[in-house]
C-alpha atoms as a PDB file:
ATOM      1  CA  UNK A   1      17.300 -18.919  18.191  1.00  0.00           C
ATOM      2  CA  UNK A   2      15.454 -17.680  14.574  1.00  0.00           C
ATOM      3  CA  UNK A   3      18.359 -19.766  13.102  1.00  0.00           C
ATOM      4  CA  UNK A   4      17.509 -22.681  14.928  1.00  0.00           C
ATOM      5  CA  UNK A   5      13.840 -22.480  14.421  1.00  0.00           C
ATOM      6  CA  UNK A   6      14.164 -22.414  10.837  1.00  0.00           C
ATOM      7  CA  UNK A   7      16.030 -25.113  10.770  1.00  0.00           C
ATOM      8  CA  UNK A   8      12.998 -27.325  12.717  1.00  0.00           C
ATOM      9  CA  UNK A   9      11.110 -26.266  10.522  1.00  0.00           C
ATOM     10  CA  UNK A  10      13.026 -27.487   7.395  1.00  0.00           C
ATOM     11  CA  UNK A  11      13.828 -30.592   8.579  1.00  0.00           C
ATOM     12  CA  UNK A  12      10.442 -31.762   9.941  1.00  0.00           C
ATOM     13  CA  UNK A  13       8.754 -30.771   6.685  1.00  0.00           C
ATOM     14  CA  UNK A  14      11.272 -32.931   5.247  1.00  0.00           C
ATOM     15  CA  UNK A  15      10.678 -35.609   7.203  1.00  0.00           C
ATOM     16  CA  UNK A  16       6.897 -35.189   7.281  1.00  0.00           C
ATOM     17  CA  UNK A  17       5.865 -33.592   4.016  1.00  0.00           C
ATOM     18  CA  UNK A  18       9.033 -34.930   1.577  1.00  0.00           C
ATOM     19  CA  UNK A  19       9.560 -31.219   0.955  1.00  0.00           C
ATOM     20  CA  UNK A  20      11.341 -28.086   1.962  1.00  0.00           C
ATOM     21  CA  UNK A  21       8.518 -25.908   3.013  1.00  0.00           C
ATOM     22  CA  UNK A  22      10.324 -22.226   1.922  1.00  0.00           C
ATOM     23  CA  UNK A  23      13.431 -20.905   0.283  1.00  0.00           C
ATOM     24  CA  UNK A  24      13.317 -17.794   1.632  1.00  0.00           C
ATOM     25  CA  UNK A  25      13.477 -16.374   4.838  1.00  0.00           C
ATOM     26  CA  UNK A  26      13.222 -13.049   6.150  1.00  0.00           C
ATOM     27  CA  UNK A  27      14.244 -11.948   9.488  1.00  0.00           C
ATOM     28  CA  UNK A  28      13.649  -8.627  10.913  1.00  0.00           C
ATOM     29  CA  UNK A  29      14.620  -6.338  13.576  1.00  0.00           C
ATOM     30  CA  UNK A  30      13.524  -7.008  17.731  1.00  0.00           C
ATOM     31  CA  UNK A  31      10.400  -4.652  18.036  1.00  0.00           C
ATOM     32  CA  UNK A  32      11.216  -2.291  20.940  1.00  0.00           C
ATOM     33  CA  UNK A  33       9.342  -0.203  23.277  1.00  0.00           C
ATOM     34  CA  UNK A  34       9.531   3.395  22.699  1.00  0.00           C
ATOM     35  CA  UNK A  35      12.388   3.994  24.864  1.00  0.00           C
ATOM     36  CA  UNK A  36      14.517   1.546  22.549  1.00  0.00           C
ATOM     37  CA  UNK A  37      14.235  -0.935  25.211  1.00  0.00           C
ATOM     38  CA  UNK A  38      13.796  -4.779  24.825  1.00  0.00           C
ATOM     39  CA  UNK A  39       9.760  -5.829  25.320  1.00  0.00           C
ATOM     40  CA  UNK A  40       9.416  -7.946  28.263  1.00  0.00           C
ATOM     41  CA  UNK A  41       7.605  -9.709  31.099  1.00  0.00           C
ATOM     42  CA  UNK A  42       9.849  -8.645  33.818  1.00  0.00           C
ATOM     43  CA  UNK A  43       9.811  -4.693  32.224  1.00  0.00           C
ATOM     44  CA  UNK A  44       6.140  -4.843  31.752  1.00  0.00           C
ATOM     45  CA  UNK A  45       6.101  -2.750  28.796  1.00  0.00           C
ATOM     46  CA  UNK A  46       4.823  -5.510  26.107  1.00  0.00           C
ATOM     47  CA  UNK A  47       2.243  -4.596  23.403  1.00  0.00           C
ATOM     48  CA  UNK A  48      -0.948  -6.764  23.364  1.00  0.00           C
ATOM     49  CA  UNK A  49      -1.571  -6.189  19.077  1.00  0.00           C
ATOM     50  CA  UNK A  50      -5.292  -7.171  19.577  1.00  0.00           C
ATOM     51  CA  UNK A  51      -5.777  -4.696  21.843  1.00  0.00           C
ATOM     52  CA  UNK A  52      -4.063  -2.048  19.259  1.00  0.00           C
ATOM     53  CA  UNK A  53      -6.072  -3.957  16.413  1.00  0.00           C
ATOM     54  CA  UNK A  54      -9.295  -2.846  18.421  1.00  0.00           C
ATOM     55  CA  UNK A  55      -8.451   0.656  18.913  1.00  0.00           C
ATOM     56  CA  UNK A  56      -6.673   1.406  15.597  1.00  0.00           C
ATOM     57  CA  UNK A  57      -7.142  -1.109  13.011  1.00  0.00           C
ATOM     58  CA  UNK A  58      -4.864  -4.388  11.776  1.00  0.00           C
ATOM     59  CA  UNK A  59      -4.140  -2.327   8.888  1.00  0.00           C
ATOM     60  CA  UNK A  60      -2.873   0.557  11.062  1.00  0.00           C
ATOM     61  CA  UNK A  61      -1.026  -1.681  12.815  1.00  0.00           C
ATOM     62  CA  UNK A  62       1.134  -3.510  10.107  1.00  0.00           C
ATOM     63  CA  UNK A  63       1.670  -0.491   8.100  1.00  0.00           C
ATOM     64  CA  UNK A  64       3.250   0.901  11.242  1.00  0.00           C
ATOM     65  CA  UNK A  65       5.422  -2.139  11.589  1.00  0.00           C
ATOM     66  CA  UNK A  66       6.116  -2.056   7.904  1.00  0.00           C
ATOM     67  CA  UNK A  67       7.369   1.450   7.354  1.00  0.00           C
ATOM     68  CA  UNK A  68       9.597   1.439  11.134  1.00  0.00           C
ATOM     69  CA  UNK A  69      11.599  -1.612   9.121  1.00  0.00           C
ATOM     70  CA  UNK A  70      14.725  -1.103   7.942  1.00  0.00           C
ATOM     71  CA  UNK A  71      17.312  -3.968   6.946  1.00  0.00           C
ATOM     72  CA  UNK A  72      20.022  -4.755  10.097  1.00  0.00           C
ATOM     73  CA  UNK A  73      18.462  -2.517  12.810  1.00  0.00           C
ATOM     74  CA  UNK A  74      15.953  -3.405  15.557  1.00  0.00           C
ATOM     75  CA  UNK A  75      12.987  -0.521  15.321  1.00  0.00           C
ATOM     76  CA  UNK A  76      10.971   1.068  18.113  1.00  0.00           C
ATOM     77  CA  UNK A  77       7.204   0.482  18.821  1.00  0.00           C
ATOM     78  CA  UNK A  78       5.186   3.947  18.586  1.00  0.00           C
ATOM     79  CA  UNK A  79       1.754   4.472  19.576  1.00  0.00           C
ATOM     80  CA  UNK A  80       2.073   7.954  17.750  1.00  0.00           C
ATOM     81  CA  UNK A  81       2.748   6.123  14.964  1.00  0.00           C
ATOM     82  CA  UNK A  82       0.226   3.686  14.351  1.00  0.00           C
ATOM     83  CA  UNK A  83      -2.314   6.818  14.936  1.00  0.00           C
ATOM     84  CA  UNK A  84      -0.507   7.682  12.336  1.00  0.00           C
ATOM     85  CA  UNK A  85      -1.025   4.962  10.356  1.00  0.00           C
ATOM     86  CA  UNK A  86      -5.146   5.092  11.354  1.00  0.00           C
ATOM     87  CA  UNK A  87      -5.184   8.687   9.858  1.00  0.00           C
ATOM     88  CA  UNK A  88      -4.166   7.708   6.637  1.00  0.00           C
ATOM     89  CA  UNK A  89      -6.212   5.075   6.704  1.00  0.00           C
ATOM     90  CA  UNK A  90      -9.160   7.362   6.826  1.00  0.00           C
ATOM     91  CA  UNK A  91      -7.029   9.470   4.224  1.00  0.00           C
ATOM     92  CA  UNK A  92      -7.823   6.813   1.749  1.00  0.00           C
ATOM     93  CA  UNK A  93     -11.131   5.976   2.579  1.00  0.00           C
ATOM     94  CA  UNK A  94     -12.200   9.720   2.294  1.00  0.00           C
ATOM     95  CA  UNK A  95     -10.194   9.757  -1.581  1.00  0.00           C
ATOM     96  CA  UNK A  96     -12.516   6.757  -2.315  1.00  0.00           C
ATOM     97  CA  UNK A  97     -15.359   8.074  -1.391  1.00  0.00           C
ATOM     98  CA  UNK A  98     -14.807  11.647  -3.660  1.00  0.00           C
ATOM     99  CA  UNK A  99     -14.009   8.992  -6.062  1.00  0.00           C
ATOM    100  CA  UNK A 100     -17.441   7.036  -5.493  1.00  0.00           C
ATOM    101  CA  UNK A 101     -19.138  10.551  -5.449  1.00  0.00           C
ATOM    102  CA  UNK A 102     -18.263  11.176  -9.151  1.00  0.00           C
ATOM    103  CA  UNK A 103     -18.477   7.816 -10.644  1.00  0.00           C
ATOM    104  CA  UNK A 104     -21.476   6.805 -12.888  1.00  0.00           C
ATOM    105  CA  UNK A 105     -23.414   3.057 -12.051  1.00  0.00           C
ATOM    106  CA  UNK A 106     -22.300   2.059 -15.440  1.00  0.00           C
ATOM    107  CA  UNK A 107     -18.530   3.094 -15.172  1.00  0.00           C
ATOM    108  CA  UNK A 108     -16.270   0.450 -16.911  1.00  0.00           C
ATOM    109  CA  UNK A 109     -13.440  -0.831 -15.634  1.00  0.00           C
ATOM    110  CA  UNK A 110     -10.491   1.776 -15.652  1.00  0.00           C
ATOM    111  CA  UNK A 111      -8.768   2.661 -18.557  1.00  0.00           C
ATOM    112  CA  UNK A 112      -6.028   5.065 -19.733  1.00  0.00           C
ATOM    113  CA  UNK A 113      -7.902   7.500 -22.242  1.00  0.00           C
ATOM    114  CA  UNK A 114      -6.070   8.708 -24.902  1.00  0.00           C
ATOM    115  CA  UNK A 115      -6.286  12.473 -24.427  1.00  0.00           C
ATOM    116  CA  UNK A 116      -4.114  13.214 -21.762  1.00  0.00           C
ATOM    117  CA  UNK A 117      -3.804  16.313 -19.731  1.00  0.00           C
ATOM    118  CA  UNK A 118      -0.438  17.787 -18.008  1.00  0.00           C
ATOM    119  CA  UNK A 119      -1.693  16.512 -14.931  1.00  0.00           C
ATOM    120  CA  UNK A 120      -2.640  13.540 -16.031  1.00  0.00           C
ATOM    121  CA  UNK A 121       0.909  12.820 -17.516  1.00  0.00           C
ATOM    122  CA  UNK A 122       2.428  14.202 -14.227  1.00  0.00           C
ATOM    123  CA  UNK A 123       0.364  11.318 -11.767  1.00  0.00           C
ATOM    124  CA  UNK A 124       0.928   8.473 -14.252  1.00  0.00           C
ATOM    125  CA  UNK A 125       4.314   9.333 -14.959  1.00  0.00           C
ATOM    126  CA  UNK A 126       4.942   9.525 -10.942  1.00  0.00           C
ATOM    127  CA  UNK A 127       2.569   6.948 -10.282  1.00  0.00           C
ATOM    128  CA  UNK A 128       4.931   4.757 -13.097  1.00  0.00           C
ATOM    129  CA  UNK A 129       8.727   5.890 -11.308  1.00  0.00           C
ATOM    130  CA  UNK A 130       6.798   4.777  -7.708  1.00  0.00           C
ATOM    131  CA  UNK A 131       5.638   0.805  -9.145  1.00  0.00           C
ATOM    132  CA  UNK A 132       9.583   0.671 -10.683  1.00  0.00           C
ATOM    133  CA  UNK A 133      11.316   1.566  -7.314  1.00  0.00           C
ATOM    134  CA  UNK A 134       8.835   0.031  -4.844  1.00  0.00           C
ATOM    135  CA  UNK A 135       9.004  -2.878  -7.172  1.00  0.00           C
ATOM    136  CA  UNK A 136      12.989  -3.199  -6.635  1.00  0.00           C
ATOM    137  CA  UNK A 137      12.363  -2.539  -2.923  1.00  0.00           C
ATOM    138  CA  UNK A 138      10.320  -5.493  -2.603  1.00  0.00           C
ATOM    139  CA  UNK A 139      12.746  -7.602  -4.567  1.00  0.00           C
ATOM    140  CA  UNK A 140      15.751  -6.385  -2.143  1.00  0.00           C
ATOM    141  CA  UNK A 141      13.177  -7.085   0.989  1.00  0.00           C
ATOM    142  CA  UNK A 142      13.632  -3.166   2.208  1.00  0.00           C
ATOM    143  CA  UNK A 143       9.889  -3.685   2.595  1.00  0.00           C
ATOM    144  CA  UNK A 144       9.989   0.053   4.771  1.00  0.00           C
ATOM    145  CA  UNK A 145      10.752   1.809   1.542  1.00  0.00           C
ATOM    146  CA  UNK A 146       8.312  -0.266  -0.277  1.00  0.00           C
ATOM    147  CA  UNK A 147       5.615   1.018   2.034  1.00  0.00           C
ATOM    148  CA  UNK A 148       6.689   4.121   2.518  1.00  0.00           C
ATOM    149  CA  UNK A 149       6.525   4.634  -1.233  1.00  0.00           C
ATOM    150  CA  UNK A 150       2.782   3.689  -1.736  1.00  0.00           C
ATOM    151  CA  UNK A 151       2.335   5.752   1.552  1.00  0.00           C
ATOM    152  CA  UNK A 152       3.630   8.968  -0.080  1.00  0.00           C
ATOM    153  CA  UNK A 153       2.132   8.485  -3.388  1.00  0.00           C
ATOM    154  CA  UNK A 154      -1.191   8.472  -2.207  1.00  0.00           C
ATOM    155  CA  UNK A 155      -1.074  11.107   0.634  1.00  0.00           C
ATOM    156  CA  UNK A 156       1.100  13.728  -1.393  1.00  0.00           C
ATOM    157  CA  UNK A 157       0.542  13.001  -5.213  1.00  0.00           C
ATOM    158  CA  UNK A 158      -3.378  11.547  -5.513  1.00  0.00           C
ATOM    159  CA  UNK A 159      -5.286  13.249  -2.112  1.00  0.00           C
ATOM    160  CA  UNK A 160      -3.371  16.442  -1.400  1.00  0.00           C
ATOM    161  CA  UNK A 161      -2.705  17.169  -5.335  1.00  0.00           C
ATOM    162  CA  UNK A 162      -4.108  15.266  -7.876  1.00  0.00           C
ATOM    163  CA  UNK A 163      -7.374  15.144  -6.772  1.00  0.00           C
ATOM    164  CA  UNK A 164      -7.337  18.840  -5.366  1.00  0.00           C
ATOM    165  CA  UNK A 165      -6.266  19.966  -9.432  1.00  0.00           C
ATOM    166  CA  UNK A 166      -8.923  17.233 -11.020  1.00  0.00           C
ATOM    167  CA  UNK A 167     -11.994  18.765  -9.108  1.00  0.00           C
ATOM    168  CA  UNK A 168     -12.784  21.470 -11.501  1.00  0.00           C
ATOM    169  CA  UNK A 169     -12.968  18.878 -14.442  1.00  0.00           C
ATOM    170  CA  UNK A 170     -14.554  16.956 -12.562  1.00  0.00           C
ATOM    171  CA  UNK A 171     -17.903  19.196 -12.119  1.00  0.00           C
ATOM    172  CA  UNK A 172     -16.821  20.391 -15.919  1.00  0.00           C
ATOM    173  CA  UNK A 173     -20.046  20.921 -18.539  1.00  0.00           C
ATOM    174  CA  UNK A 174     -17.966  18.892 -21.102  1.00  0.00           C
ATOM    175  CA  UNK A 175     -18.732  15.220 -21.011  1.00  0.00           C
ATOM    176  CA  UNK A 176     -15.061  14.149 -22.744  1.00  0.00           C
ATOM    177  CA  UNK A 177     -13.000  16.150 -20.501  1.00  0.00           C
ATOM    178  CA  UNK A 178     -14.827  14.759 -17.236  1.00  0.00           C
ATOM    179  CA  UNK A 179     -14.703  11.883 -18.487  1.00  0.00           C
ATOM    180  CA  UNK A 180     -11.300  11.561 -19.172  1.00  0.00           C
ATOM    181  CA  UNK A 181     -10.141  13.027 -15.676  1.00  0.00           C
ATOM    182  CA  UNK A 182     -12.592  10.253 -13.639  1.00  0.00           C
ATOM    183  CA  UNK A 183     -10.755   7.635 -15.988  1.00  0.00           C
ATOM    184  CA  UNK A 184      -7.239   8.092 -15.014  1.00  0.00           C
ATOM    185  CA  UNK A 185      -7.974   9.091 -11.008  1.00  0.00           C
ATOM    186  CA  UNK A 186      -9.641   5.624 -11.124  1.00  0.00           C
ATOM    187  CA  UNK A 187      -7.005   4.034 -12.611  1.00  0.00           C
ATOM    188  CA  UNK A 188      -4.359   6.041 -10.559  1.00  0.00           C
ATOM    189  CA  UNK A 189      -6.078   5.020  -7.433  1.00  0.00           C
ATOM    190  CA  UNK A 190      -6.331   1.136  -8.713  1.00  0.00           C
ATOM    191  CA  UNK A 191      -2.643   0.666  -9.241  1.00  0.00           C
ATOM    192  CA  UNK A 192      -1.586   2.461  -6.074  1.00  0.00           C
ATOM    193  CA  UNK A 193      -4.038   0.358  -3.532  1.00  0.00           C
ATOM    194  CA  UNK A 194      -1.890  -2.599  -5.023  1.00  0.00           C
ATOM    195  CA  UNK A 195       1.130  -1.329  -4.266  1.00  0.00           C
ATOM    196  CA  UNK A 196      -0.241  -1.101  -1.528  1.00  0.00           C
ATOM    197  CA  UNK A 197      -1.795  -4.155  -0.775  1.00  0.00           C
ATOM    198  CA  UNK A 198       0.943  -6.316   0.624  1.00  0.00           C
ATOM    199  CA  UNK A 199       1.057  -4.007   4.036  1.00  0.00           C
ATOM    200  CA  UNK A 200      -2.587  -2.776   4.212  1.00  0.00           C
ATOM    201  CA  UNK A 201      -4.230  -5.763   2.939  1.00  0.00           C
ATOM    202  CA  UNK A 202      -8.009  -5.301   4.455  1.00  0.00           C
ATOM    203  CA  UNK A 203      -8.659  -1.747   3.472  1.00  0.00           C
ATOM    204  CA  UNK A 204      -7.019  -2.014  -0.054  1.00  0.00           C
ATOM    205  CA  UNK A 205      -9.151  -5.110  -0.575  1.00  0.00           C
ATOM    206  CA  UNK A 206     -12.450  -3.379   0.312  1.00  0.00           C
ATOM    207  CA  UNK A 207     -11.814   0.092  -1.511  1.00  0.00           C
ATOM    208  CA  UNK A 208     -11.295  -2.287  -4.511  1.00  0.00           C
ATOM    209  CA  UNK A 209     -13.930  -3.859  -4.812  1.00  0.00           C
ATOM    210  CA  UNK A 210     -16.272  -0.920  -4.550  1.00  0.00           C
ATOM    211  CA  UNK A 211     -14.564   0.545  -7.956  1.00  0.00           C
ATOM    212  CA  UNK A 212     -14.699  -0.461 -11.389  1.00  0.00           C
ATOM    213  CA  UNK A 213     -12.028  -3.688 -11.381  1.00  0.00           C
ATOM    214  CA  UNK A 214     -11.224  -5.945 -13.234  1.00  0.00           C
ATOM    215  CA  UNK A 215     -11.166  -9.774 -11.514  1.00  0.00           C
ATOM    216  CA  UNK A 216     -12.081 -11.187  -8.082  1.00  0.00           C
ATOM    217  CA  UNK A 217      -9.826 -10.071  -5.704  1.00  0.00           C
ATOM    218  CA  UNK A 218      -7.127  -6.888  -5.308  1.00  0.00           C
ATOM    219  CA  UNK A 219      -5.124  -9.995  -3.491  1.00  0.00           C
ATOM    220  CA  UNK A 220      -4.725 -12.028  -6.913  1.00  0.00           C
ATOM    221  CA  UNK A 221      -4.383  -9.087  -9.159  1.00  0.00           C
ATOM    222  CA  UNK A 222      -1.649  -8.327 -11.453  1.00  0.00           C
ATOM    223  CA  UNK A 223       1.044  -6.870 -10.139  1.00  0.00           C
ATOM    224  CA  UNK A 224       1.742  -2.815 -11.403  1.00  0.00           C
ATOM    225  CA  UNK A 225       4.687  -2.959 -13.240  1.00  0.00           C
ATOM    226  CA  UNK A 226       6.695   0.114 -14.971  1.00  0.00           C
ATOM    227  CA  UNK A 227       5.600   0.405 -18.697  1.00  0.00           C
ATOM    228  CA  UNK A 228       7.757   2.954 -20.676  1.00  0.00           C
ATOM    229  CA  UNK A 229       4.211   4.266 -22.823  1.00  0.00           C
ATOM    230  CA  UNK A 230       3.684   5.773 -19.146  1.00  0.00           C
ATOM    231  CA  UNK A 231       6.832   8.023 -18.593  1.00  0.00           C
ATOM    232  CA  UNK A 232       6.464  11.492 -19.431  1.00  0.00           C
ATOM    233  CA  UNK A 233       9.728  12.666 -18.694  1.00  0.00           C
ATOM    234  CA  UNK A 234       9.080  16.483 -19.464  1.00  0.00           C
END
């Protein structure tokens, strides 16, 4: 029936418009219920999403939808899950904040310094491998990956590491070296909410604009993309 639909849809906008409205169509799995069966009247066991958007968040939501998505298979609706997806939300909105906490009024927009610690190498070099393989993730449309990708960075690598090992340079007495770490956790946490962005659009989008950017909007932004200055293989 998506077949057919998509076919409508070409030909009317061919007929009305004088142009093909897409070249590209993706078509996912059936959304199930947790039990792995079919959502349906008859079944009662269909998901109002406003009702979820109320409770947890339309970020929550499509992240949850995002990351269960796998290319060929059908994928199972989890309220676990997008509770889930809420507590990272407030995962990220807690590393902004610290962020917020240490930034001057007159910070500029971020910047790689040029005195690098280890650990600084170690979350741009990661952050680097993440934009190349979420970037070719998004390309093949295994948009779960993609997700999942940004997901992990920013749980595992910023909040439960980098900005844990940061913290002590942060409060340091020396201007240059606290300097340097705010610089690159800024620009760390930039780049990821882009990555980002495409599943968790509303939250990325308001986290941005509170730090130093550079442009209007997270949503026309340039895209990360893997620069070889950036990978610090040892």
């Amino acid at each position: 029936i998506i077949f057919f639909w998509v076919a409508r849809m070409i030909f009317s906008a061919c007929e009305q418009m004088g142009e093909v409205p897409f070249d590209t169509v993706f078509i996912h799995g059936i959304v199930r219920d947790e039990l792995g069966r079919k959502m349906s009247k008859s079944l009662g066991n269909g998901i109002d999403p406003l009702v979820v958007i109320d409770q947890y968040g339309a970020d929550a939501l499509r992240l949850t939808l995002a990351t269960g998505n796998s290319p060929g298979n059908d994928m199972r609706y989890s309220e676990k899950k997008v509770e889930a997806s809420r507590n990272f939300c407030n995962k990220i909105w807690n590393a902004a904040r610290f962020i917020l906490m240490n930034l001057p009024e007159d910070e500029a927009a971020p910047h790689i310094p040029a005195d690098l610690a280890l650990e600084d190498k170690w979350i741009l070099s990661t952050l680097n491998n993440v934009i190349k393989s979420a970037t070719e993730n998004i390309e093949a449309y295994d948009l779960g990956l993609a997700a999942q990708k940004a997901n992990d960075f920013i749980w595992d690598c910023i909040c439960d590491k980098y900005i844990e090992i940061v913290k002590l340079r942060l409060n340091s007495e020396d201007k240059e070296v606290k300097d340097n770490a705010r610089r690159v956790l800024v620009y760390v946490m930039k780049e990821a909410l882009k990555l980002l962005h495409p599943f968790m659009p509303f939250i990325t989008e308001e986290i941005w604009q509170t730090l130093p950017h550079d442009g209007d909007s997270i949503m026309v932004s340039e895209w990360p993309v893997f620069t070889e200055e950036l990978s610090f293989k040892a």
